[in-house]
PDB file of N, CA and C in Angstrom:
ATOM      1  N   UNK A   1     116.787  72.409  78.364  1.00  0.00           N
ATOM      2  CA  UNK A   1     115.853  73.208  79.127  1.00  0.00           C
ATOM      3  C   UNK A   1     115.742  72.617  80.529  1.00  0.00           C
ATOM      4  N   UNK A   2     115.721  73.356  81.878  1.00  0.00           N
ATOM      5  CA  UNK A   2     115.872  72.949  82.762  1.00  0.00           C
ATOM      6  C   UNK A   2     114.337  72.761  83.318  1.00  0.00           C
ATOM      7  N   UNK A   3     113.734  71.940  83.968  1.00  0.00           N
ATOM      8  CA  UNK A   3     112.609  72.159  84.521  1.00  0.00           C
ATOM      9  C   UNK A   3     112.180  71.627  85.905  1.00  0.00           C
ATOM     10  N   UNK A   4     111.487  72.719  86.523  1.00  0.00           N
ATOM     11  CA  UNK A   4     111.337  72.255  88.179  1.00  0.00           C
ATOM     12  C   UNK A   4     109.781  71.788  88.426  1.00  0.00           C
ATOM     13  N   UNK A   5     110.161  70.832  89.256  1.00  0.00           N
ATOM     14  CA  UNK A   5     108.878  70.332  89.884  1.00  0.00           C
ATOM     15  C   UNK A   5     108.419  71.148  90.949  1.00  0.00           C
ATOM     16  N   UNK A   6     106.722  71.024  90.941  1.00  0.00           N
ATOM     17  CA  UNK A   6     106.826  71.358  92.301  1.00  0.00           C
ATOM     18  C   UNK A   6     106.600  70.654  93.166  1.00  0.00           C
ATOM     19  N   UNK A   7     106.883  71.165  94.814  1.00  0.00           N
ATOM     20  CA  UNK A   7     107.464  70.528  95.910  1.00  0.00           C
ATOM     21  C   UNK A   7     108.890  69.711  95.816  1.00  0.00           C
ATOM     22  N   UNK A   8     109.511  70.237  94.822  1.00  0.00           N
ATOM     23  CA  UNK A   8     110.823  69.800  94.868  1.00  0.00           C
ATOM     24  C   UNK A   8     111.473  71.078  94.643  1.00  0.00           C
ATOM     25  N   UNK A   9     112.173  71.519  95.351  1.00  0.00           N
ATOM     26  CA  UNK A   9     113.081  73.004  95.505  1.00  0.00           C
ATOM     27  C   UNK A   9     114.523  72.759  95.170  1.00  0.00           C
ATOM     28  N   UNK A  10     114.504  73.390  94.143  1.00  0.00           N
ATOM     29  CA  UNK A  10     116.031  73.001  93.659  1.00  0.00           C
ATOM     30  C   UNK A  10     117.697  73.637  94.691  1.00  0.00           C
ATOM     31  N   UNK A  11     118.144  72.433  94.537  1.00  0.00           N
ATOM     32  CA  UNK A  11     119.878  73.122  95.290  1.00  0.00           C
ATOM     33  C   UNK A  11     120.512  74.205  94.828  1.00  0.00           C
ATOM     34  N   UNK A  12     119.619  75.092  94.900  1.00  0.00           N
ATOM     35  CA  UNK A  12     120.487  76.526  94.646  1.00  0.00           C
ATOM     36  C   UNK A  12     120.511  77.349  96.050  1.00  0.00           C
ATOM     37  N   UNK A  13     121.763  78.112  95.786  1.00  0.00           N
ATOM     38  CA  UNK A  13     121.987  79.549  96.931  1.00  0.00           C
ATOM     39  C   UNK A  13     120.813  80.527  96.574  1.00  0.00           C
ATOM     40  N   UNK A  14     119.534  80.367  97.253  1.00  0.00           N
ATOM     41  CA  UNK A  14     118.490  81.572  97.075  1.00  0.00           C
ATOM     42  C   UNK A  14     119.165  82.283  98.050  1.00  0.00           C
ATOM     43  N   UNK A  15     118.512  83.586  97.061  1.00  0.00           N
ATOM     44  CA  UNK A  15     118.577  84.682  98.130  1.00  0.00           C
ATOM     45  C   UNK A  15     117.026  85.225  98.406  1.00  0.00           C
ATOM     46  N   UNK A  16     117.658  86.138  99.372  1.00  0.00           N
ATOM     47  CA  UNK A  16     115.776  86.707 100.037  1.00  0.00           C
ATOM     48  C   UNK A  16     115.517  88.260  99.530  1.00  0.00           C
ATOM     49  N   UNK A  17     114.636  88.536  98.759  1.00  0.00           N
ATOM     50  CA  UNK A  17     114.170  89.625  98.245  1.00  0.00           C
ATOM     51  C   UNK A  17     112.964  90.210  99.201  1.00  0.00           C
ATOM     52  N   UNK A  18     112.290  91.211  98.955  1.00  0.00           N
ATOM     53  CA  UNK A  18     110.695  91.589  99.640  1.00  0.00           C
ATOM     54  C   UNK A  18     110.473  92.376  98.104  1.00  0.00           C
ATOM     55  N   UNK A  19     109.407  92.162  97.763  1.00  0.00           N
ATOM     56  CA  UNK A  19     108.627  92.926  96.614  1.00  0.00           C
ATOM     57  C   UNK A  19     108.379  94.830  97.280  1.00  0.00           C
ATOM     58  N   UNK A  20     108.945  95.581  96.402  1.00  0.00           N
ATOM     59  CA  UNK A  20     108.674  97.302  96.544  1.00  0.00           C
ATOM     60  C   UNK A  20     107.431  97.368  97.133  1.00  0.00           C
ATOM     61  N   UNK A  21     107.161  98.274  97.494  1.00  0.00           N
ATOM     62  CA  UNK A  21     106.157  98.806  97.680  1.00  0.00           C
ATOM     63  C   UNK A  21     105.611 100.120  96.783  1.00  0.00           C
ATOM     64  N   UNK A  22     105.160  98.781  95.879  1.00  0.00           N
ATOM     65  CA  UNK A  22     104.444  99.912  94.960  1.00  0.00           C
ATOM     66  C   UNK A  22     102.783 100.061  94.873  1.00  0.00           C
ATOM     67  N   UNK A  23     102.017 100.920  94.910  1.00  0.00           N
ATOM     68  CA  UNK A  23     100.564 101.060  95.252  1.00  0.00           C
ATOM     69  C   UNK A  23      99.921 100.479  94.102  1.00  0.00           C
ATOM     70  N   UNK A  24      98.967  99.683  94.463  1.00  0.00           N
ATOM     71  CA  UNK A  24      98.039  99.388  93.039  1.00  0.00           C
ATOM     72  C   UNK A  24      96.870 100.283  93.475  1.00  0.00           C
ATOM     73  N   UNK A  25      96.127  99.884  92.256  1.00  0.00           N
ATOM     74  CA  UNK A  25      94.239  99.812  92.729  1.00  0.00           C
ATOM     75  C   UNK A  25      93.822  98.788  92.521  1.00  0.00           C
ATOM     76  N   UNK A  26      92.895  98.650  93.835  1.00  0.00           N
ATOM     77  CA  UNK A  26      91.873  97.329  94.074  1.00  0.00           C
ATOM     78  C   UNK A  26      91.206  97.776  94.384  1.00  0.00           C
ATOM     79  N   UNK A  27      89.762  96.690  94.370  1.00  0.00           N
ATOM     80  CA  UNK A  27      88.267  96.700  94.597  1.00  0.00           C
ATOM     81  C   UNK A  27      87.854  95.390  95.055  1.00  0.00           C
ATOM     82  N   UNK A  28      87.495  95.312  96.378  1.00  0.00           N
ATOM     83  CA  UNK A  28      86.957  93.888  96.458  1.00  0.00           C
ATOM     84  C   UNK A  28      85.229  93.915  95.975  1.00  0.00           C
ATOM     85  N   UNK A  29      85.091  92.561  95.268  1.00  0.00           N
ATOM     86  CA  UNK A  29      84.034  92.625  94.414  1.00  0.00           C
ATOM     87  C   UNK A  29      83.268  91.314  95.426  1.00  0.00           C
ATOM     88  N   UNK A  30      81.610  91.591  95.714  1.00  0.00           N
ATOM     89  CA  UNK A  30      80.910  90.930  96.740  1.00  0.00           C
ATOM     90  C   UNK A  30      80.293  89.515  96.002  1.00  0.00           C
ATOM     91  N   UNK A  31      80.539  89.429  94.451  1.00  0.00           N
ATOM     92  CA  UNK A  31      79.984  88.679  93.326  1.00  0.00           C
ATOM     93  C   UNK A  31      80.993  88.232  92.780  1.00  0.00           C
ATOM     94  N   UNK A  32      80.772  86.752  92.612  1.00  0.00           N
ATOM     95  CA  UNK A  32      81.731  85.960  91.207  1.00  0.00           C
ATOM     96  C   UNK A  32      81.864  86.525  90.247  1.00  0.00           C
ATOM     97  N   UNK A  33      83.060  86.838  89.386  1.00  0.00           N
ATOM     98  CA  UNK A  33      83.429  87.777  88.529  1.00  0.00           C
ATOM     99  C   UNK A  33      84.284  86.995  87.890  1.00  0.00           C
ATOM    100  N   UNK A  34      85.085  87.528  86.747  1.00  0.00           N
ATOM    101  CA  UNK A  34      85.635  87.097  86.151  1.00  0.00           C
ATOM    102  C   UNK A  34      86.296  88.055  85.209  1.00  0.00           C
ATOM    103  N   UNK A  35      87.684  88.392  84.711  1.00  0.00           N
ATOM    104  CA  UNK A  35      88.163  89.432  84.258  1.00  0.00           C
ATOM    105  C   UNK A  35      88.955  88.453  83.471  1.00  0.00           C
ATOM    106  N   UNK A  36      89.167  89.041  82.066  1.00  0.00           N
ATOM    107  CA  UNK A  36      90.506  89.306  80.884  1.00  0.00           C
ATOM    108  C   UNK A  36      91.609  89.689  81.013  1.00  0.00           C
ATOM    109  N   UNK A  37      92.706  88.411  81.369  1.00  0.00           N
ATOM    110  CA  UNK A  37      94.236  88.704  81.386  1.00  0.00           C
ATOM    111  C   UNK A  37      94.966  88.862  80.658  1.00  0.00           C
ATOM    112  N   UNK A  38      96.024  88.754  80.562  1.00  0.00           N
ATOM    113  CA  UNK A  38      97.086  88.471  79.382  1.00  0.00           C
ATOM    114  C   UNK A  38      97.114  87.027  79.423  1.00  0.00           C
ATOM    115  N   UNK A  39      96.761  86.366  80.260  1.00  0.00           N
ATOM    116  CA  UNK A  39      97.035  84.573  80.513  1.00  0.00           C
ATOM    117  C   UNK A  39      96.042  84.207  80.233  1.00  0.00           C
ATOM    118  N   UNK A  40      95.017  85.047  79.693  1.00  0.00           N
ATOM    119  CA  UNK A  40      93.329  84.372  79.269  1.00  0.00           C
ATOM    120  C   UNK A  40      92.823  84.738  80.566  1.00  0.00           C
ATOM    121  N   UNK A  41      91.193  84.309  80.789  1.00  0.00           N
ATOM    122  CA  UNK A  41      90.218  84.936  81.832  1.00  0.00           C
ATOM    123  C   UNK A  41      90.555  83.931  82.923  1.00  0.00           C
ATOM    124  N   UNK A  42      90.199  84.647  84.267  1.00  0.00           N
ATOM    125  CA  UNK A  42      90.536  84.578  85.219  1.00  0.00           C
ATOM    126  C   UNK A  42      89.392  84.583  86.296  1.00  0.00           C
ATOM    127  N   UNK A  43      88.722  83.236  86.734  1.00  0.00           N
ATOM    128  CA  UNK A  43      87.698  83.180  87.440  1.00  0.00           C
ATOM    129  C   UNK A  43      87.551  83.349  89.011  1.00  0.00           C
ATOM    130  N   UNK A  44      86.719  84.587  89.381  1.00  0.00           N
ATOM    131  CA  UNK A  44      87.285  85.010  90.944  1.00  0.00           C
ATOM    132  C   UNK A  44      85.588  84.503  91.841  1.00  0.00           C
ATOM    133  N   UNK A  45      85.644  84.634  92.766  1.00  0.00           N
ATOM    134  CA  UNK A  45      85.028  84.159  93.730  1.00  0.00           C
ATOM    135  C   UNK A  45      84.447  85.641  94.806  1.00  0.00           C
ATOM    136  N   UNK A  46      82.890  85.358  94.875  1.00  0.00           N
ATOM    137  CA  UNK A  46      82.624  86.307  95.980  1.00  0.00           C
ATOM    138  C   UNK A  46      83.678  87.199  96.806  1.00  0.00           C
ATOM    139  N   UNK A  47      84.135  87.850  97.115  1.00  0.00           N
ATOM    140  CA  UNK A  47      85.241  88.533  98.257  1.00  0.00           C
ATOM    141  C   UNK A  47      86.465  88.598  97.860  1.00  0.00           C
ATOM    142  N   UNK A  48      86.748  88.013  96.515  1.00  0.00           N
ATOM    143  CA  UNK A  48      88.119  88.504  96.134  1.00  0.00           C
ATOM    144  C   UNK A  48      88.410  89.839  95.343  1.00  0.00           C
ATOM    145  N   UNK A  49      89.241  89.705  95.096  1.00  0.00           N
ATOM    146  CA  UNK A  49      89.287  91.337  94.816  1.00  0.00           C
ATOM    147  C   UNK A  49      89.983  91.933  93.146  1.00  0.00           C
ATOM    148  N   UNK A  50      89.554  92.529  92.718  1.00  0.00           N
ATOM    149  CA  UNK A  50      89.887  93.036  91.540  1.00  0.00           C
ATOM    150  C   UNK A  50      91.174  93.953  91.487  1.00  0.00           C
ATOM    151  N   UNK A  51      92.132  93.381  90.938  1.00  0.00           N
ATOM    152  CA  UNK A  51      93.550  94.332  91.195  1.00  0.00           C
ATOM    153  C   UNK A  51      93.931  95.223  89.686  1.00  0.00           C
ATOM    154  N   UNK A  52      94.089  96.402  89.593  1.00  0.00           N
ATOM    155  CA  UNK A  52      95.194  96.779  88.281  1.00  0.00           C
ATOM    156  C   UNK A  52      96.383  97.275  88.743  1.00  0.00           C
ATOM    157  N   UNK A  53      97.070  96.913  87.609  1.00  0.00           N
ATOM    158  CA  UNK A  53      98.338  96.529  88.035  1.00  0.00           C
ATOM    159  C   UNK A  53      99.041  97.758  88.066  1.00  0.00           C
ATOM    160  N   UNK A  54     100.271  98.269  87.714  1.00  0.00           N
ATOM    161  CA  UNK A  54     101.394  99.513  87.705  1.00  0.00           C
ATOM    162  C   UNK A  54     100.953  99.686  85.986  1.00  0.00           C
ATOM    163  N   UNK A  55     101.229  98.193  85.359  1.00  0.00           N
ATOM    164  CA  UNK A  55     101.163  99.126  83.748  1.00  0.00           C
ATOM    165  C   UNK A  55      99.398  99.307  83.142  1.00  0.00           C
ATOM    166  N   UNK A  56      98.260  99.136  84.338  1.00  0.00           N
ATOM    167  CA  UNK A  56      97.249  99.289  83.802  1.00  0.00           C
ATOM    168  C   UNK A  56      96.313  97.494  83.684  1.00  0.00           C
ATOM    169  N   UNK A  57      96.868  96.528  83.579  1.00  0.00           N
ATOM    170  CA  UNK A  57      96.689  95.013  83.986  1.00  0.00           C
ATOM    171  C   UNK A  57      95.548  94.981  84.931  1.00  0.00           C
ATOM    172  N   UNK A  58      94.755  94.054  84.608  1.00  0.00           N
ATOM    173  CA  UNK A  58      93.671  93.524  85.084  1.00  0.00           C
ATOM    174  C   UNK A  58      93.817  92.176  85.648  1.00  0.00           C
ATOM    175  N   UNK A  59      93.485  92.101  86.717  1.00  0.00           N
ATOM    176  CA  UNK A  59      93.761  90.643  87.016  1.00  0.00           C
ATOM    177  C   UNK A  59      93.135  90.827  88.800  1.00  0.00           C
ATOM    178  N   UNK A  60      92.330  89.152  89.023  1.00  0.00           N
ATOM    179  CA  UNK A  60      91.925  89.312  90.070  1.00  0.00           C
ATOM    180  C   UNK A  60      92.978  88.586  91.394  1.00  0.00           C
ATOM    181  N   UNK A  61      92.536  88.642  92.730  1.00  0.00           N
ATOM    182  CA  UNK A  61      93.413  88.116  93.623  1.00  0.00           C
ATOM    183  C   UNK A  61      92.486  87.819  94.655  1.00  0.00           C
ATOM    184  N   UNK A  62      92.891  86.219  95.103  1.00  0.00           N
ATOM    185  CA  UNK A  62      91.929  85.445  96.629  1.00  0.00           C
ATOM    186  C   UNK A  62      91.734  86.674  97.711  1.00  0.00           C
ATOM    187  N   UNK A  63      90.970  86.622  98.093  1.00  0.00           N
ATOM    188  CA  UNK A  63      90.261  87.424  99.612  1.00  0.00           C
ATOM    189  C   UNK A  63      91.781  87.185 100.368  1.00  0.00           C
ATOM    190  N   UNK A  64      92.043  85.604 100.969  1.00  0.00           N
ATOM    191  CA  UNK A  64      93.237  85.139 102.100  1.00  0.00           C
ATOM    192  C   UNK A  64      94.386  85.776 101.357  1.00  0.00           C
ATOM    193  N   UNK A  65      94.463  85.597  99.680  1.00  0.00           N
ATOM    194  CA  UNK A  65      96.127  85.898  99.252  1.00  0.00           C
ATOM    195  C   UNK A  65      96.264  87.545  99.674  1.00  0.00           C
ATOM    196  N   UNK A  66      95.191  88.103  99.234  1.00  0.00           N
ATOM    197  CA  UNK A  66      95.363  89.891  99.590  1.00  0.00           C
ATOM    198  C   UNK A  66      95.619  90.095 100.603  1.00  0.00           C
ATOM    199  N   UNK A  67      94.744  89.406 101.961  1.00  0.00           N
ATOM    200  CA  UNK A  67      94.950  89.945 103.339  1.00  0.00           C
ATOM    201  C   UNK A  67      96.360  89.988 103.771  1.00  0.00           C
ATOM    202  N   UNK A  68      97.201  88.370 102.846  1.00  0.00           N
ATOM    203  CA  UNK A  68      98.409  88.008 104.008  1.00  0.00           C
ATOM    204  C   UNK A  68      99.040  88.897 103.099  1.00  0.00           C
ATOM    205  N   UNK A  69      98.949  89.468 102.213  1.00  0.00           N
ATOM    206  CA  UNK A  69     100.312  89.794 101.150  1.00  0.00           C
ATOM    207  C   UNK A  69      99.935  92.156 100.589  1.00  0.00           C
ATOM    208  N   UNK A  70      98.789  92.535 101.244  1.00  0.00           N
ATOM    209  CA  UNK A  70      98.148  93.883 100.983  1.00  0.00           C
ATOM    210  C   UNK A  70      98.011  94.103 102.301  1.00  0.00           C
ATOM    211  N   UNK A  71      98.691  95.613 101.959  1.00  0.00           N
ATOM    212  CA  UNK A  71      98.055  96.779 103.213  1.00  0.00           C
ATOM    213  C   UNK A  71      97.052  97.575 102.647  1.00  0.00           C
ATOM    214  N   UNK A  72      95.839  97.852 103.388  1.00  0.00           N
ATOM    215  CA  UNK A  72      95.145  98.898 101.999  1.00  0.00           C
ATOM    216  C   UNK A  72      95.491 100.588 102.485  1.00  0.00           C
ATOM    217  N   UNK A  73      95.866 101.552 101.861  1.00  0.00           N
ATOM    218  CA  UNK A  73      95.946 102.788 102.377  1.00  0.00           C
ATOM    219  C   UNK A  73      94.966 103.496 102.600  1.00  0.00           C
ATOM    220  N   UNK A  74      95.134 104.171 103.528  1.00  0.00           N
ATOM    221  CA  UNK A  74      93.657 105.214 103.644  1.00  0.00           C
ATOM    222  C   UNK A  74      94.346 106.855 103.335  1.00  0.00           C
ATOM    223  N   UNK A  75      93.383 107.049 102.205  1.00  0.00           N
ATOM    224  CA  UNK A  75      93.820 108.098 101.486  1.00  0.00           C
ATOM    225  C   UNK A  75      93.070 109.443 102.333  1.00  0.00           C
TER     226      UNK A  75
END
């Protein structure tokens, strides 16, 4: 079994992908929350935001991770 550390990046030829653009639904929530994953519960913080996923998935995401990584649409 091979296993990587982190901050150690293994000598491989990566290549560069960008994730689809596929639409979720989110809700940023103004209260500590906490939601039921598949990875067990998941403790979120004032201003982060409540995501479901493409197959229906619950799971929350940081205020900073959404901004740098979400566009929100205006419907």
């Amino acid at each position: 079994m091979i296993h990587f550390k982190k901050d150690q990046l293994p000598d491989y030829a990566f290549k560069k992908a960008v994730k689809k653009p596929i639409p979720i639904k989110c809700f940023q929530i103004h209260e500590p929350f906490e939601v039921e994953t598949m990875e067990g519960i998941l403790h979120a913080k004032a201003g982060d935001y409540l995501i479901v996923g493409v197959r229906g998935e619950m799971y929350s995401c940081d205020k900073a991770i959404f901004e740098e990584t979400y566009q929100l649409i205006e419907e």
